[in-house]
C-alpha atoms as a PDB file:
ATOM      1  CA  UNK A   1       2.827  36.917 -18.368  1.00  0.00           C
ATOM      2  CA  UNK A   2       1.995  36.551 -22.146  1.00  0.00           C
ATOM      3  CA  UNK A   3       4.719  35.094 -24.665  1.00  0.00           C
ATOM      4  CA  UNK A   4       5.451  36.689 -28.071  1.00  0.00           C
ATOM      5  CA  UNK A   5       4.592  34.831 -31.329  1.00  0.00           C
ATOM      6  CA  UNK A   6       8.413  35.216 -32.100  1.00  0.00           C
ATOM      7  CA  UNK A   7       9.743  33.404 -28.823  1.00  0.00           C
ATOM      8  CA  UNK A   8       7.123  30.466 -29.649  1.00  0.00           C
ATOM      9  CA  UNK A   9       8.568  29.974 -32.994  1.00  0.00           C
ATOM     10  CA  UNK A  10      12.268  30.701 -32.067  1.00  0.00           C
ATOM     11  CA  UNK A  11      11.924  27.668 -29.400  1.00  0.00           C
ATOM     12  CA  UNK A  12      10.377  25.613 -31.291  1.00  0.00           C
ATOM     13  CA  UNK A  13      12.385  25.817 -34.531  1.00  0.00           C
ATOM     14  CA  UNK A  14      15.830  25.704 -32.218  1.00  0.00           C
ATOM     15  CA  UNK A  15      14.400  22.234 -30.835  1.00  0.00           C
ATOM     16  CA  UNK A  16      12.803  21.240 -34.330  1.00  0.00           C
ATOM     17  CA  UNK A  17      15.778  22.262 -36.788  1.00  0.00           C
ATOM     18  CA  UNK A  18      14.659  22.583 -40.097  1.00  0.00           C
ATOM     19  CA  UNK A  19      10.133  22.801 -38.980  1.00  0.00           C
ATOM     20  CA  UNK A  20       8.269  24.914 -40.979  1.00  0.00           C
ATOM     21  CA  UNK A  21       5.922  27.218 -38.071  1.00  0.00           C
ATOM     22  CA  UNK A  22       3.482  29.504 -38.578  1.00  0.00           C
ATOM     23  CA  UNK A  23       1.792  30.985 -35.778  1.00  0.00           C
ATOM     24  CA  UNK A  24      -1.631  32.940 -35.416  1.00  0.00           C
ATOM     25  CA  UNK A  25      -2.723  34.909 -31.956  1.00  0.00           C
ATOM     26  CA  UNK A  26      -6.605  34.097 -31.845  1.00  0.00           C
ATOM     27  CA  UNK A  27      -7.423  36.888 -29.137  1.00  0.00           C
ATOM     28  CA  UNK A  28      -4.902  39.594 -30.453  1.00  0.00           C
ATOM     29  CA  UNK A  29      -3.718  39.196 -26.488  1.00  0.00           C
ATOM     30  CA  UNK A  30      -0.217  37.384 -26.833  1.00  0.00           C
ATOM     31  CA  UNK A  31      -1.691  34.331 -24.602  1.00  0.00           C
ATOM     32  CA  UNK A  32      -4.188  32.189 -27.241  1.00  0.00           C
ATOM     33  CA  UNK A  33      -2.420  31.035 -30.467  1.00  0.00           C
ATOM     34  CA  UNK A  34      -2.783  28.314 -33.156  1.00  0.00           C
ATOM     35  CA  UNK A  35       0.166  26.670 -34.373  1.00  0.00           C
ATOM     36  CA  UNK A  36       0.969  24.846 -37.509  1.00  0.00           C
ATOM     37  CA  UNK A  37       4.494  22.903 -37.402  1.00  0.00           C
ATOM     38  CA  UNK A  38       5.861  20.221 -40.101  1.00  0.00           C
ATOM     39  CA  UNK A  39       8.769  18.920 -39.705  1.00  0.00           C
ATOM     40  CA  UNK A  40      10.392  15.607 -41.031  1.00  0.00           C
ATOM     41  CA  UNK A  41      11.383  14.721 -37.083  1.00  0.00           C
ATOM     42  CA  UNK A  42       7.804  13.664 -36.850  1.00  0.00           C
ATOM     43  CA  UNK A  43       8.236  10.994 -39.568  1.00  0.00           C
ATOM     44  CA  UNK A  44       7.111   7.637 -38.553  1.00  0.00           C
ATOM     45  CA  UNK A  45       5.737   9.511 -35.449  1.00  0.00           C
ATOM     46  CA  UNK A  46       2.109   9.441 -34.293  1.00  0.00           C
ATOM     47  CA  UNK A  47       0.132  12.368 -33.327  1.00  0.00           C
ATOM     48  CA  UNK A  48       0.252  12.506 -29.925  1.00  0.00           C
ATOM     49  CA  UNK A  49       4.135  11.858 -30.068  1.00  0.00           C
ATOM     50  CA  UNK A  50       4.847  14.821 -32.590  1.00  0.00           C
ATOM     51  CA  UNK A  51       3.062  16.941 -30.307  1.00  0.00           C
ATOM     52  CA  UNK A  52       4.725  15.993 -27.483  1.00  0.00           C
ATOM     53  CA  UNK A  53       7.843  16.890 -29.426  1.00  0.00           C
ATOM     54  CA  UNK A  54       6.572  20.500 -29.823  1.00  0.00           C
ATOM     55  CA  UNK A  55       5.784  20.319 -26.116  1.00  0.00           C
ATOM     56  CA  UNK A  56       9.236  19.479 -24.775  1.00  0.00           C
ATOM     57  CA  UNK A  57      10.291  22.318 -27.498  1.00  0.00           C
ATOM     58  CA  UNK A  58       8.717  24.836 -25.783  1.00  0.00           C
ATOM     59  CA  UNK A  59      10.752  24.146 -22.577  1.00  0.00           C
ATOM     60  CA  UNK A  60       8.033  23.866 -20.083  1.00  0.00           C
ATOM     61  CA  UNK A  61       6.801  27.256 -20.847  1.00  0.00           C
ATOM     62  CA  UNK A  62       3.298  25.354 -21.349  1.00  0.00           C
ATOM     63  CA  UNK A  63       0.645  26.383 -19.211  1.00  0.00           C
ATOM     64  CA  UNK A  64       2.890  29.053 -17.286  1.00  0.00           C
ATOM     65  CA  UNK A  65       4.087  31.968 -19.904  1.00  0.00           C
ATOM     66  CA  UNK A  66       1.869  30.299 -22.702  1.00  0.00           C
ATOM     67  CA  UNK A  67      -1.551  30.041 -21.518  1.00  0.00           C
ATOM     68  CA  UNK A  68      -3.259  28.229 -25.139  1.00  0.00           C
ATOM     69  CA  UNK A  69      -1.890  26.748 -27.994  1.00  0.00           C
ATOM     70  CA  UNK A  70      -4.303  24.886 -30.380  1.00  0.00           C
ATOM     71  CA  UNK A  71      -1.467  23.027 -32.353  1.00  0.00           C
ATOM     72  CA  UNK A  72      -1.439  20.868 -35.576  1.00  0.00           C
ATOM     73  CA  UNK A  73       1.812  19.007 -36.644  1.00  0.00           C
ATOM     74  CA  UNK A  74       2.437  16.948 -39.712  1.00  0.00           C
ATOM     75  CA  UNK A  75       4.937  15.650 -41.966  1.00  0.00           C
ATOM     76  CA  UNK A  76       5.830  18.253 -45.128  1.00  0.00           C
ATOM     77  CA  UNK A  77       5.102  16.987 -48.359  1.00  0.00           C
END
């Protein structure tokens, strides 16, 4: 079962108030996306933490309804 690019960035921006998220689907099939989220949670956060963060966002949905998510995270400017 695929997952709409709206549902990824609805969960994530409802457990990262106030991230910026733009979302891409690679394979045009609703199950390989690229993420981009900055938010000022992941301040004084290291990579693999911020991640994690987007991780625990997405309610577990990881690796079950969303199959591939190449993700990048920062800090905005």
């Amino acid at each position: 079962m695929a997952m709409e690019a709206g549902e990824i960035e609805r969960l994530i921006k409802e457990g990262l108030p106030g991230a910026e998220v733009t979302i891409e689907d690679l394979r045009g099939d609703g199950d390989h996306y690229a993420c981009h989220v900055l938010s000022t949670a992941f301040e004084g956060k290291n990579r693999v933490q911020q991640h994690q963060m987007v991780y625990a966002a997405l309610q577990g949905r990881m690796g079950t309804e969303l199959h591939a998510l190449a993700l990048q995270t920062g800090v905005p400017e």
